[in-house]
C-alpha atoms as a PDB file:
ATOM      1  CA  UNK A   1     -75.489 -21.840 -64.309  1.00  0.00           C
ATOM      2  CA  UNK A   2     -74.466 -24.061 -61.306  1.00  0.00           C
ATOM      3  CA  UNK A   3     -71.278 -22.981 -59.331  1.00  0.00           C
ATOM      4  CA  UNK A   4     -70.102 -25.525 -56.836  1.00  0.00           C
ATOM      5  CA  UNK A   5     -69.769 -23.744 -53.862  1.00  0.00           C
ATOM      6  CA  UNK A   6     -70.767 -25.981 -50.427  1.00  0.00           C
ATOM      7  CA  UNK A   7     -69.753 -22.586 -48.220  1.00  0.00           C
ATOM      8  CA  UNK A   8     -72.405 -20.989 -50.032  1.00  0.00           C
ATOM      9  CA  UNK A   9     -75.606 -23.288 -49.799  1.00  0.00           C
ATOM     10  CA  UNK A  10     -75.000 -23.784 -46.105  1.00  0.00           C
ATOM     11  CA  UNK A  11     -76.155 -20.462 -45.169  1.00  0.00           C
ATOM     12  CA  UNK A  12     -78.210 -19.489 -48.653  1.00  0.00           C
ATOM     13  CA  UNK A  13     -81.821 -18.727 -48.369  1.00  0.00           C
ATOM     14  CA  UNK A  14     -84.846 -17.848 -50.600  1.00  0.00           C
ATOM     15  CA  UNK A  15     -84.208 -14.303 -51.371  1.00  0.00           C
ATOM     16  CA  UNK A  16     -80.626 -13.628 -50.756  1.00  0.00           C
ATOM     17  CA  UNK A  17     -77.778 -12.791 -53.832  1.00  0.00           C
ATOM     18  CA  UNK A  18     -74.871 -13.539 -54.856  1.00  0.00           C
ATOM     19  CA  UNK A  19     -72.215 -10.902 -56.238  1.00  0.00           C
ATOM     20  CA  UNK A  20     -70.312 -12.492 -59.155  1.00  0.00           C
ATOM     21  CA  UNK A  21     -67.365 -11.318 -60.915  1.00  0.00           C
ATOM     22  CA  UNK A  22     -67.621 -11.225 -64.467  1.00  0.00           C
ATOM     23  CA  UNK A  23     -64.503 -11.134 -65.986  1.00  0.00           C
ATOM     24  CA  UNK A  24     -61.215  -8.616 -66.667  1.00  0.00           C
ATOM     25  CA  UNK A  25     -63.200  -5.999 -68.375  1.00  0.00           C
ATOM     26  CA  UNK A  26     -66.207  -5.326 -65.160  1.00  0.00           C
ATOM     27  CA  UNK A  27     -64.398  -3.652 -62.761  1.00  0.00           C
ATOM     28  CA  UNK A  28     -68.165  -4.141 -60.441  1.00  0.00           C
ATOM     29  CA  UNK A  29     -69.118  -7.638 -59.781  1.00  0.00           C
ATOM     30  CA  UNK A  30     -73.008  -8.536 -60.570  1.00  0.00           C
ATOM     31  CA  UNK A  31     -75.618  -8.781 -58.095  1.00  0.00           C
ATOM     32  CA  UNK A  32     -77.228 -12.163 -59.266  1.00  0.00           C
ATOM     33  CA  UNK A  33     -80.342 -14.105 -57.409  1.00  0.00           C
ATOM     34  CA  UNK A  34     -79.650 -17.300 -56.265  1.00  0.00           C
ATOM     35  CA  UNK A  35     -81.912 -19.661 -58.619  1.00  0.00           C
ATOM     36  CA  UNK A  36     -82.019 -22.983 -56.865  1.00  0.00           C
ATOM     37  CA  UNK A  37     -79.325 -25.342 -54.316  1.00  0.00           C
ATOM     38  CA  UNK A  38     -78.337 -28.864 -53.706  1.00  0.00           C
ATOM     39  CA  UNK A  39     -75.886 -30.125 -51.607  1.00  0.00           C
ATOM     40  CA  UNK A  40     -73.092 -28.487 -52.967  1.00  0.00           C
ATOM     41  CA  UNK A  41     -74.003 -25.595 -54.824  1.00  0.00           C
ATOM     42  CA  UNK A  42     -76.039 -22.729 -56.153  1.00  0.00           C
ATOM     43  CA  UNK A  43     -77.857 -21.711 -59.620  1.00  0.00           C
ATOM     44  CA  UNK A  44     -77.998 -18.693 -61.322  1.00  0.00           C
ATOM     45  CA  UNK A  45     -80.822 -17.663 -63.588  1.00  0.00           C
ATOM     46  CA  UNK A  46     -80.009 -14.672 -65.697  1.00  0.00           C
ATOM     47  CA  UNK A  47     -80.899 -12.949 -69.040  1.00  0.00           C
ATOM     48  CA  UNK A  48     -77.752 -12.854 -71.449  1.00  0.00           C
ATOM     49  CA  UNK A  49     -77.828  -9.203 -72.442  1.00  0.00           C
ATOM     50  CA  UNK A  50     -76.515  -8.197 -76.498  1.00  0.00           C
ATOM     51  CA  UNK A  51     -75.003  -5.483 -75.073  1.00  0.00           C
ATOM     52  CA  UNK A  52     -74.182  -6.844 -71.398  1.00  0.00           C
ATOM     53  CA  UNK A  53     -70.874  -7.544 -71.313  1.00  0.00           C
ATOM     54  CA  UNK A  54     -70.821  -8.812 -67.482  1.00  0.00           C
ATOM     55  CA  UNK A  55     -73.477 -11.804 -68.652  1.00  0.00           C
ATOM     56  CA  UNK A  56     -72.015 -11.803 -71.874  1.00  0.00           C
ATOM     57  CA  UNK A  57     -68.511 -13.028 -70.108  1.00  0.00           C
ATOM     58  CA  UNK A  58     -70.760 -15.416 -67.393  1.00  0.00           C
ATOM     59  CA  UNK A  59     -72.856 -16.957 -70.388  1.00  0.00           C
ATOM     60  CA  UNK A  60     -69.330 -18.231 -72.122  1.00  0.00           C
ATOM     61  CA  UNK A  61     -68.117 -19.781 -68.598  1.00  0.00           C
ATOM     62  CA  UNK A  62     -67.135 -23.893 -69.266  1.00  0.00           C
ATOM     63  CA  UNK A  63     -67.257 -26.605 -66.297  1.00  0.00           C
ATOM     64  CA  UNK A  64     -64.376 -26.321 -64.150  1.00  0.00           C
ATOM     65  CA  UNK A  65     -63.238 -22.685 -64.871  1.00  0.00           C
ATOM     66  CA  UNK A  66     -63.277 -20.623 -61.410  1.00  0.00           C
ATOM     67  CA  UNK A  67     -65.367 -17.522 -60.874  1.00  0.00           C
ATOM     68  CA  UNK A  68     -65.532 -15.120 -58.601  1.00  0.00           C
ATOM     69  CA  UNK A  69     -68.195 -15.168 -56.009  1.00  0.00           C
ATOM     70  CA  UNK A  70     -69.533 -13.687 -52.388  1.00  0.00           C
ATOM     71  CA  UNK A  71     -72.342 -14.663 -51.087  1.00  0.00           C
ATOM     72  CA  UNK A  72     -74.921 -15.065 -49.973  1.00  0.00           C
ATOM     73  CA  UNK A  73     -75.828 -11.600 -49.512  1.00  0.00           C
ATOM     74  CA  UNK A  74     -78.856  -9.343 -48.107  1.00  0.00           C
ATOM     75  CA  UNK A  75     -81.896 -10.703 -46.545  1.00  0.00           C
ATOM     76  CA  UNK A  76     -84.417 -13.240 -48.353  1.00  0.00           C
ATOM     77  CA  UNK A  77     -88.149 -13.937 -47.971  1.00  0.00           C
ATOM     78  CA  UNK A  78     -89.541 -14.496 -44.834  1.00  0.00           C
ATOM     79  CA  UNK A  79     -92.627 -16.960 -44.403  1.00  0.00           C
ATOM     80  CA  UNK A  80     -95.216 -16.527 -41.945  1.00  0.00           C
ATOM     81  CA  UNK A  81     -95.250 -19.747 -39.712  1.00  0.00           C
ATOM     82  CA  UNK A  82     -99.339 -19.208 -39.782  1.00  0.00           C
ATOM     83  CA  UNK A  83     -99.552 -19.225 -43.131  1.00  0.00           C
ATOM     84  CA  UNK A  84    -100.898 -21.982 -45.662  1.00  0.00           C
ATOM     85  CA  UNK A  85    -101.565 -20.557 -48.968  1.00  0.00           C
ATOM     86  CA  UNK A  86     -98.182 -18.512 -50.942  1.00  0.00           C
ATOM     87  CA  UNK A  87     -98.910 -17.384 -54.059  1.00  0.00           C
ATOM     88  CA  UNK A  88     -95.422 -16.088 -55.844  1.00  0.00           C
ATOM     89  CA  UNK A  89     -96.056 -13.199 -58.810  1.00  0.00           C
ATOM     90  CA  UNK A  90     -92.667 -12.923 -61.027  1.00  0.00           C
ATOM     91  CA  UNK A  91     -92.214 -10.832 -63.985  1.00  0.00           C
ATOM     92  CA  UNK A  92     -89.905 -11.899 -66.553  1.00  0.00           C
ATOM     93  CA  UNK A  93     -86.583 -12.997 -64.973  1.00  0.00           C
ATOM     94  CA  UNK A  94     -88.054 -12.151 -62.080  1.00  0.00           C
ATOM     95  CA  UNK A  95     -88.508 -15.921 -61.036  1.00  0.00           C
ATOM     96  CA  UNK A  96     -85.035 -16.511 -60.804  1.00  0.00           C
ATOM     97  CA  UNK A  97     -85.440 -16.103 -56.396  1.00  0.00           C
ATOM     98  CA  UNK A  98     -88.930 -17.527 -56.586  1.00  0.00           C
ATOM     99  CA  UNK A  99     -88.281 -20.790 -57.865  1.00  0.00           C
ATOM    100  CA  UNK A 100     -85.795 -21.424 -55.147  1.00  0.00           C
ATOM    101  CA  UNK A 101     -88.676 -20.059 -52.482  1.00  0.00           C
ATOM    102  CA  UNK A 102     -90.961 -22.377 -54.524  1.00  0.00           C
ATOM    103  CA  UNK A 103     -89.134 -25.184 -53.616  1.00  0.00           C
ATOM    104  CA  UNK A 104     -88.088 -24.166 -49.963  1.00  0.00           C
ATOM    105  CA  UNK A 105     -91.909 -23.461 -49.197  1.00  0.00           C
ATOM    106  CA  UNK A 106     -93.334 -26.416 -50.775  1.00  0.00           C
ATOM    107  CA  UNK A 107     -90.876 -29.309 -48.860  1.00  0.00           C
ATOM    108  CA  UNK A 108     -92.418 -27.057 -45.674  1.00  0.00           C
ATOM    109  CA  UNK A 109     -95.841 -28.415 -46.273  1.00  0.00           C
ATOM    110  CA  UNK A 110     -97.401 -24.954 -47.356  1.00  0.00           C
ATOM    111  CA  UNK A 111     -99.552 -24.600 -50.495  1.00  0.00           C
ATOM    112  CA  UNK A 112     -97.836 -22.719 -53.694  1.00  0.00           C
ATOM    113  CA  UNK A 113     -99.349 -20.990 -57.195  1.00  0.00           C
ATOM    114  CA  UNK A 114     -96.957 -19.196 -58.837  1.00  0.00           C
ATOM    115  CA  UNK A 115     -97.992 -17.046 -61.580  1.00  0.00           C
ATOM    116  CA  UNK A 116     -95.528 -15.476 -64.230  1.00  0.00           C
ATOM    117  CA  UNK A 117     -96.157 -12.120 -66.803  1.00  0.00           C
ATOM    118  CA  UNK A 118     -93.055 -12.860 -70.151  1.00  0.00           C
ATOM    119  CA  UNK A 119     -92.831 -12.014 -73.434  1.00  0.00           C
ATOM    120  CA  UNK A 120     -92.854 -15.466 -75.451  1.00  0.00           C
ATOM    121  CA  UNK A 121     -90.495 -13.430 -78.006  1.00  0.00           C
ATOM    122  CA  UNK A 122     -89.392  -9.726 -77.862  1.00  0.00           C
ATOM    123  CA  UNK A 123     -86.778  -7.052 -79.882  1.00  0.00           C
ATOM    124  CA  UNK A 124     -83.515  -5.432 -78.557  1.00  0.00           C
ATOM    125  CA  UNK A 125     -81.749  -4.102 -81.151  1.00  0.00           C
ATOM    126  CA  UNK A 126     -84.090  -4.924 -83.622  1.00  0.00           C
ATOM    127  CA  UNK A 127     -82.895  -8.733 -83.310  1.00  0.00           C
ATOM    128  CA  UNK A 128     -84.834 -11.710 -82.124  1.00  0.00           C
ATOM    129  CA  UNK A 129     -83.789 -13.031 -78.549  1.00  0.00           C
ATOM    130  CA  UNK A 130     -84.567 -16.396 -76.887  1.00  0.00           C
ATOM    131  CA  UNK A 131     -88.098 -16.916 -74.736  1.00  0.00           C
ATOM    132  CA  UNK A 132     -88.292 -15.388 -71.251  1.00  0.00           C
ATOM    133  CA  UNK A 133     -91.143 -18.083 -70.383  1.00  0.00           C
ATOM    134  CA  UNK A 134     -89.724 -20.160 -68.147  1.00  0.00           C
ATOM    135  CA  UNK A 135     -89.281 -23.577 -68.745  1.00  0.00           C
ATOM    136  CA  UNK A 136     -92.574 -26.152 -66.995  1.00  0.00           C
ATOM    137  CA  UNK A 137     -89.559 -28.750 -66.398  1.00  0.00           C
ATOM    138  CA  UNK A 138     -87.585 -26.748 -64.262  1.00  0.00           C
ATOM    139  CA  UNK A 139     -90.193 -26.122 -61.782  1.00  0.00           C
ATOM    140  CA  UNK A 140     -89.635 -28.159 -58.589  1.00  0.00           C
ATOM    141  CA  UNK A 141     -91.246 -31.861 -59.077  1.00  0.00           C
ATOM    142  CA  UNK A 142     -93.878 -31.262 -56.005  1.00  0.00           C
ATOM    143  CA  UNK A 143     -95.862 -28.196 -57.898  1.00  0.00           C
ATOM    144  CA  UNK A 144     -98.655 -29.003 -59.938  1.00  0.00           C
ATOM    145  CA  UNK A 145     -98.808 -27.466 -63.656  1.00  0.00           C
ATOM    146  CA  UNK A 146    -101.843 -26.021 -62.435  1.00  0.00           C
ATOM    147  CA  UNK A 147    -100.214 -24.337 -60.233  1.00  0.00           C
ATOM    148  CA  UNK A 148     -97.818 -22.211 -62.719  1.00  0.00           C
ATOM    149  CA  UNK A 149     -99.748 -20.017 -65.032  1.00  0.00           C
ATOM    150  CA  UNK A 150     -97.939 -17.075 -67.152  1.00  0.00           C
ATOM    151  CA  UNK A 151     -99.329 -14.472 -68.924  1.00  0.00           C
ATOM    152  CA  UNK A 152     -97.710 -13.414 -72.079  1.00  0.00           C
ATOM    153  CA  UNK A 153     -97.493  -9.674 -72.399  1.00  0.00           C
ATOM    154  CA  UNK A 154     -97.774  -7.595 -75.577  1.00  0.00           C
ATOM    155  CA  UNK A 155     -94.547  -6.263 -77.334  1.00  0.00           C
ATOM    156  CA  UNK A 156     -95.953  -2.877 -76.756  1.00  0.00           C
ATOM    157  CA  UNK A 157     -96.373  -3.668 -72.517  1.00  0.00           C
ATOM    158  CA  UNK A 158     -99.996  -2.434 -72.799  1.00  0.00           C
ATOM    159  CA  UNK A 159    -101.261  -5.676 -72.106  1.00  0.00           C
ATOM    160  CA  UNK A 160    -100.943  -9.138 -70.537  1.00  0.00           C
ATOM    161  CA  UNK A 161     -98.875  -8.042 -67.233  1.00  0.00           C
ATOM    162  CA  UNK A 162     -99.079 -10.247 -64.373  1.00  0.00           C
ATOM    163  CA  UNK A 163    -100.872  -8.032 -62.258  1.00  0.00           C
ATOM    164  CA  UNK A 164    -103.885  -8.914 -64.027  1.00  0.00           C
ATOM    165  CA  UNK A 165    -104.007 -12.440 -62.933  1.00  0.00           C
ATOM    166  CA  UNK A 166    -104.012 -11.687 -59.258  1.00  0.00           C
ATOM    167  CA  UNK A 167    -107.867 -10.819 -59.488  1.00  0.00           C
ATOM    168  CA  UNK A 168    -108.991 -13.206 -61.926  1.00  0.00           C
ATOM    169  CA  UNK A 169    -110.532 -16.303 -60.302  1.00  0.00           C
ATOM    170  CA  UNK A 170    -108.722 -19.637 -60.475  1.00  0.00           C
ATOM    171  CA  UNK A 171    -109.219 -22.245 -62.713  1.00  0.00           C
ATOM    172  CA  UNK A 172    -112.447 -24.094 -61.514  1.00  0.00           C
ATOM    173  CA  UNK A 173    -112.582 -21.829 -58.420  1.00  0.00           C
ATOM    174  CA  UNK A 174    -114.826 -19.042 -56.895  1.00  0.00           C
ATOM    175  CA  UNK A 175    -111.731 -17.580 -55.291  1.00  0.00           C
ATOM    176  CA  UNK A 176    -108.958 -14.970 -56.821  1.00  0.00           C
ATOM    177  CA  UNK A 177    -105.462 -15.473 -56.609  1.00  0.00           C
ATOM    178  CA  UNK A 178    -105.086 -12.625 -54.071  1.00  0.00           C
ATOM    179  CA  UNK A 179    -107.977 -14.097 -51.802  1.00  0.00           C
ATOM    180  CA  UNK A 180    -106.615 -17.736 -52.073  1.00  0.00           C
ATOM    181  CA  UNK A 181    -103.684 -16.420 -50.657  1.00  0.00           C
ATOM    182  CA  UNK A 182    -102.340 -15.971 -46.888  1.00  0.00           C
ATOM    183  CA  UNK A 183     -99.106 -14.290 -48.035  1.00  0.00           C
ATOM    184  CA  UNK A 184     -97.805 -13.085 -52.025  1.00  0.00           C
ATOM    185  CA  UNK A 185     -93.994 -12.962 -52.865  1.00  0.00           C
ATOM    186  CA  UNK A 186     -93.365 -11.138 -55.681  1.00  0.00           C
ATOM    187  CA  UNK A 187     -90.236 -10.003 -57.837  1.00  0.00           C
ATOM    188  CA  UNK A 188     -90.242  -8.024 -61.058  1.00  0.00           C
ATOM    189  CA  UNK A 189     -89.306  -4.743 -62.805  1.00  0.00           C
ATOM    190  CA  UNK A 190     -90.242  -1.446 -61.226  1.00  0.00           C
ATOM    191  CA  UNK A 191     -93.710  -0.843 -63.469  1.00  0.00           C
ATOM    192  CA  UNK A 192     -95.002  -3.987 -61.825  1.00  0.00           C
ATOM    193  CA  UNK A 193     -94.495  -2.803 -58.409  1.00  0.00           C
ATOM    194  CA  UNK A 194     -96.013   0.322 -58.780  1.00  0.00           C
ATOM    195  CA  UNK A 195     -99.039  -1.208 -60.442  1.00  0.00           C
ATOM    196  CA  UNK A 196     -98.955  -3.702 -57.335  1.00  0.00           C
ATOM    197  CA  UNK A 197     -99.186  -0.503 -54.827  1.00  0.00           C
ATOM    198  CA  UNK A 198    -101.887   0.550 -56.414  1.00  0.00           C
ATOM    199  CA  UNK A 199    -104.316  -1.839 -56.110  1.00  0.00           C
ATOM    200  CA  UNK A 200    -106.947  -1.947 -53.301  1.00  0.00           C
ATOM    201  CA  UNK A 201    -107.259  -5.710 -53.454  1.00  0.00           C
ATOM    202  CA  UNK A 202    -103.543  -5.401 -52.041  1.00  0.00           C
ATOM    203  CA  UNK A 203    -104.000  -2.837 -49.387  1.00  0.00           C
ATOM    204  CA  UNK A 204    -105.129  -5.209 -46.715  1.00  0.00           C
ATOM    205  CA  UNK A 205    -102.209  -8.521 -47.914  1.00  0.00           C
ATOM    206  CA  UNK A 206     -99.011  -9.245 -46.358  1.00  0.00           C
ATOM    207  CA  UNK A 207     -96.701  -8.425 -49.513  1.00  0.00           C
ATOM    208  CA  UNK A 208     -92.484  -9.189 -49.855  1.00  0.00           C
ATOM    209  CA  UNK A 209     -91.280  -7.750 -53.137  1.00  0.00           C
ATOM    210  CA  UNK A 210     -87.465  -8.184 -54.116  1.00  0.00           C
ATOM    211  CA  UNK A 211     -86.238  -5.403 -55.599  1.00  0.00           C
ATOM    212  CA  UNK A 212     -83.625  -5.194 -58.575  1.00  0.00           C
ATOM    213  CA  UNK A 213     -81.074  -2.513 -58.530  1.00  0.00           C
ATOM    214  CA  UNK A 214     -77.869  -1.506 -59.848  1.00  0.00           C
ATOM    215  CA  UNK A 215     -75.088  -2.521 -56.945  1.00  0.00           C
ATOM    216  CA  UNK A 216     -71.725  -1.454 -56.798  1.00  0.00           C
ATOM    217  CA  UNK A 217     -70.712  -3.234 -53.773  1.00  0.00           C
ATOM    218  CA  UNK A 218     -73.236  -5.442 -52.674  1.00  0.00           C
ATOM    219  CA  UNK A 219     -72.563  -5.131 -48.507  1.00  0.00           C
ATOM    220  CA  UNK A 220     -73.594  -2.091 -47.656  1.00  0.00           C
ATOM    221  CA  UNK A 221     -70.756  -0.160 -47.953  1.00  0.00           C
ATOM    222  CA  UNK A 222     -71.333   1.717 -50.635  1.00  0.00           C
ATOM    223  CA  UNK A 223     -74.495   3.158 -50.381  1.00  0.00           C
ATOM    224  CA  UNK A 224     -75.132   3.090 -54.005  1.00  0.00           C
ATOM    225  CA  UNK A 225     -78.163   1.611 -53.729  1.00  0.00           C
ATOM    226  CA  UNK A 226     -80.113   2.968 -51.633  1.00  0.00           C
ATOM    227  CA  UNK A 227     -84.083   3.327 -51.985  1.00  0.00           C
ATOM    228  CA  UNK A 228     -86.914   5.676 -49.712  1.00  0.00           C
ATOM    229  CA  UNK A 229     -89.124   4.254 -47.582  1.00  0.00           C
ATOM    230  CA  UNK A 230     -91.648   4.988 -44.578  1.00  0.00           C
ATOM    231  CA  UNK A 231     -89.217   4.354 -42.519  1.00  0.00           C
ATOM    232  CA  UNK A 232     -86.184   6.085 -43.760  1.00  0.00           C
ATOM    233  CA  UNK A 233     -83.642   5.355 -46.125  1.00  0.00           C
ATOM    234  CA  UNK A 234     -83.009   1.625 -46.748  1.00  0.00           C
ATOM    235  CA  UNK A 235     -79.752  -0.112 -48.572  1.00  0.00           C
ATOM    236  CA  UNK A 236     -81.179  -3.027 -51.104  1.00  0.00           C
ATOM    237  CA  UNK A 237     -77.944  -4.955 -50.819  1.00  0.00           C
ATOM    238  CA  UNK A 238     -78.491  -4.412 -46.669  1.00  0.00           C
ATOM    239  CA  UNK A 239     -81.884  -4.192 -45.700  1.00  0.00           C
ATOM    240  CA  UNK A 240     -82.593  -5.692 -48.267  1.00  0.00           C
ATOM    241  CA  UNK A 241     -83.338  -6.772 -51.316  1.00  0.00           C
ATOM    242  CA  UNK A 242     -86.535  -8.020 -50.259  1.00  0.00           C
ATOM    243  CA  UNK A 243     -88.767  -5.244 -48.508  1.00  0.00           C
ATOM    244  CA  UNK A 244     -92.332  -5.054 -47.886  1.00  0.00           C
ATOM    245  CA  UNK A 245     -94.836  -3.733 -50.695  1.00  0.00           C
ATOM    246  CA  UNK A 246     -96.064  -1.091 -48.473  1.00  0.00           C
ATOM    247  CA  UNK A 247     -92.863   0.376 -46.554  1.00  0.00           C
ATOM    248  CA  UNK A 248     -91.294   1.347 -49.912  1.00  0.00           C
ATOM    249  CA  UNK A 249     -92.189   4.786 -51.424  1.00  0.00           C
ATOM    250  CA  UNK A 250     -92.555   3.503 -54.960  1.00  0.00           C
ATOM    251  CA  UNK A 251     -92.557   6.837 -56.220  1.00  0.00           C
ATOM    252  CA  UNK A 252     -89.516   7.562 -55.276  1.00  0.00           C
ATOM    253  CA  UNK A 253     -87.573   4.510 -56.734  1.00  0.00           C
ATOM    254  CA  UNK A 254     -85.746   4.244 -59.344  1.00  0.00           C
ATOM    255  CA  UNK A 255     -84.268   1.246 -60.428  1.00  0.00           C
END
């Protein structure tokens, strides 16, 4: 969904959120990634939840009806200026901030892989729901296809996550994805992170996660959202929502 909003994309940067109001019967507005930007305005990628009724309400939105928006909010990704290889991990609607860091990164010069865990079909309600792959023609027009590879995971989640690309070698490479890279970016569900903490191929790798939580306010007011880390307790909608792998207490979260 594009929203024409030029006040918006002048400050808006990989990372940061919007909080849109969605409709009479959500008294909260939605936290909401922004998706990609142009010269005049923002895009939203979101799932359309069966029993969502904030999405349900944005989903049925027509051109020139008015909607309810503050932004941007929180603190985005931050790129290393020494860095040359960025390899972004999303899982599921996860990509929805990495495809606008996809673009930002790649009109800087630096090298991108992006690599994405979805179910190619999956059940709520015991009813069929569209694809959560993400479309190859809406990737920005400077990365490769072989750049983009997704994983499709198993209905049960047993299998086919993400996290089991980062030490699989490239195509036609000796290197893995983790030792291509200089710096990952990742955002996903909870499980994912966790998984991600775990691993001793990470231990050593500058890692900026974006974490997705229920908001009530969105500026730090509230302090409804509020995770653990090493170094105290942090507001998503404030400090961040992007944090680094290893300052959050994963066990601690819950999202």
């Amino acid at each position: 969904m594009w929203l024409e909003c030029p006040e918006i994309v002048k400050k808006a940067r990989p990372g940061q959120f919007v909080m849109v109001g969605c409709g009479p019967d959500c008294t909260l507005r939605r936290p909401i990634s922004i998706h990609q930007s142009n010269s005049n305005g923002v895009a939203l990628f979101f799932s359309v939840w069966e029993d969502g009724k904030g999405t349900q309400w944005l989903s049925r939105r027509k051109p020139g009806e008015t909607i309810d928006t503050i932004g941007p909010l929180g603190n985005g990704f931050q790129i290393n200026s020494k860095s040359k290889n960025l390899l972004l991990v999303a899982g599921g609607i996860g990509i929805a901030p990495l495809r606008f860091l996809a673009e930002d990164a790649l009109s800087r010069m630096y090298l991108v892989k992006m690599l994405q865990g979805a179910s190619g079909e999956y059940q709520s309600r015991d009813k069929p729901n569209p694809s959560q792959l993400y479309p190859k023609h809406l990737l920005p027009l400077k990365m490769d296809a072989l750049a983009f590879r997704t994983i499709e995971c198993s209905p049960d989640g047993k299998s086919g996550m993400v996290t089991e690309l980062l030490t699989q070698k490239i195509e036609g490479g000796t290197e893995t994805y983790i030792d291509w890279s200089d710096e990952i970016f990742s955002c996903g569900p909870l499980p994912m992170y966790k998984t991600m903490s775990r691993m001793p191929e990470l231990k050593n790798k500058p890692v900026q996660v974006s974490l997705e939580v229920r908001m009530a306010c969105g500026l730090g007011i509230c302090y409804g959202c509020t995770v653990k880390t090493r170094s105290g307790l942090k507001q998503v909608c404030h400090d961040g929502p992007v944090f680094n792998l290893c300052d959050v207490l994963w066990d601690e979260v819950v999202c």
